[in-house]
C-alpha atoms as a PDB file:
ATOM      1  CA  UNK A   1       0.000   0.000   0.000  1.00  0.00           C
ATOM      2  CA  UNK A   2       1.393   3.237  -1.053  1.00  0.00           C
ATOM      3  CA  UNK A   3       0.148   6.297   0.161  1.00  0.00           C
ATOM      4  CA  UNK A   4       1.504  10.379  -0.296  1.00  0.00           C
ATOM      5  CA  UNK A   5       1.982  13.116   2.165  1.00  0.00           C
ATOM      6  CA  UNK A   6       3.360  16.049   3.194  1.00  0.00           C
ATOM      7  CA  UNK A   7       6.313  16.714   5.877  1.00  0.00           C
ATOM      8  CA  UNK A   8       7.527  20.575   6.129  1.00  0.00           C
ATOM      9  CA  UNK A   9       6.219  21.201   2.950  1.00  0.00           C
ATOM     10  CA  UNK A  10       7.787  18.815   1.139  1.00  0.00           C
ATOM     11  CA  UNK A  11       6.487  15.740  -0.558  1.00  0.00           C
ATOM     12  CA  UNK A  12       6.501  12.167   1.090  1.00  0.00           C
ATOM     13  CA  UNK A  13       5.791   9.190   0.043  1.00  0.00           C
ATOM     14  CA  UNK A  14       4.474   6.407   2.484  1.00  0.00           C
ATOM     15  CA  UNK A  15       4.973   2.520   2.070  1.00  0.00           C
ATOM     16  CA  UNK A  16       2.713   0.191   4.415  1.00  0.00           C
ATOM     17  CA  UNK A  17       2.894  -3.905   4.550  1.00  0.00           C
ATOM     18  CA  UNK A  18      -1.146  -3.391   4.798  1.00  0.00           C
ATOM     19  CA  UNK A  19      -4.159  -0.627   6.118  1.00  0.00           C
ATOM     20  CA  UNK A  20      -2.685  -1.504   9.789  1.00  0.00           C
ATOM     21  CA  UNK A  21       0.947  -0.960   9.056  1.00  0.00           C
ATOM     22  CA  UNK A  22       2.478   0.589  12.259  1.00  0.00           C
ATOM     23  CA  UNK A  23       5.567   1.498  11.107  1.00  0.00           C
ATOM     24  CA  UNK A  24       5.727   2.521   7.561  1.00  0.00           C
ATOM     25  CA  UNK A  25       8.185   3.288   5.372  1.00  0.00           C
ATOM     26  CA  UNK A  26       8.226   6.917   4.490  1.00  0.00           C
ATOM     27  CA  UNK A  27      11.239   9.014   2.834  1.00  0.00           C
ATOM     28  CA  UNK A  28      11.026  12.368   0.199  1.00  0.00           C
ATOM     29  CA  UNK A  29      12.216  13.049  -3.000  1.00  0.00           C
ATOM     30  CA  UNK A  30      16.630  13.287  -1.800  1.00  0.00           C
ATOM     31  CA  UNK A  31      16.025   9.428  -0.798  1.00  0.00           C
ATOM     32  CA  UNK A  32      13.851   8.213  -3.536  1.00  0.00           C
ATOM     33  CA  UNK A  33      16.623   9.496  -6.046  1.00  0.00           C
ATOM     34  CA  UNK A  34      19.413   7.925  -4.155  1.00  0.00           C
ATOM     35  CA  UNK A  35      17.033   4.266  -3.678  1.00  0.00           C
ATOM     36  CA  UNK A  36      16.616   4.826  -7.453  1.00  0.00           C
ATOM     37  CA  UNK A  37      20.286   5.255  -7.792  1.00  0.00           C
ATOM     38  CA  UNK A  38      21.360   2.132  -5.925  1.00  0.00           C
ATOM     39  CA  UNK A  39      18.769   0.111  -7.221  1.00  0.00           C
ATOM     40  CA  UNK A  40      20.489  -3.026  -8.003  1.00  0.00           C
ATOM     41  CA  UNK A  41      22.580  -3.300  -4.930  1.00  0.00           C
ATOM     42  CA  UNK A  42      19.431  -3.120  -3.203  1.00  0.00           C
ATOM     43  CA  UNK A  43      18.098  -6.259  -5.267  1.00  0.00           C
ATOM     44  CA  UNK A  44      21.139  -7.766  -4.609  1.00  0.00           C
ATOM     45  CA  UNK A  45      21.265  -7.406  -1.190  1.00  0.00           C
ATOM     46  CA  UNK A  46      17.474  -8.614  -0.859  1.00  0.00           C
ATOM     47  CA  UNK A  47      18.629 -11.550  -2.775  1.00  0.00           C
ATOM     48  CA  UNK A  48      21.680 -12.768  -1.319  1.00  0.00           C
ATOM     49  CA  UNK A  49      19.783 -12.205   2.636  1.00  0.00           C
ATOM     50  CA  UNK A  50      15.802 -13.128   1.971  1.00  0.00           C
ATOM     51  CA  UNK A  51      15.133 -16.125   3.653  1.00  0.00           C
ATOM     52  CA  UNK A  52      12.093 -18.225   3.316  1.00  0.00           C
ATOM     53  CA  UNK A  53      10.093 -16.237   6.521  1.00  0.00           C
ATOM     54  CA  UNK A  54      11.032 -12.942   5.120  1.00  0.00           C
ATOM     55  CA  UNK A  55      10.625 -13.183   1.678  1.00  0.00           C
END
């Protein structure tokens, strides 16, 4: 679930597991660019440390 705010002014986006989440995700545009930027470490990572419970 993916949901947008506000903080300061600023946009924020907000990812959530489900409705009850209660502790999303949230980060603005300076983190999204560097997530975007380091993409495929980040797929890596997930992919070399998933396990079975946490996939």
């Amino acid at each position: 679930m993916i949901e947008r705010g506000e903080y300061k002014g600023k946009p924020l986006i907000v990812l959530k597991r489900n409705e009850e989440d209660q502790y999303p995700f949230s980060f603005g545009v300076s983190k999204a660019k560097l997530i975007l930027e380091n993409i495929e470490e980040i797929k890596k990572f997930v992919e070399e440390n998933a396990t079975e419970q946490n996939k």
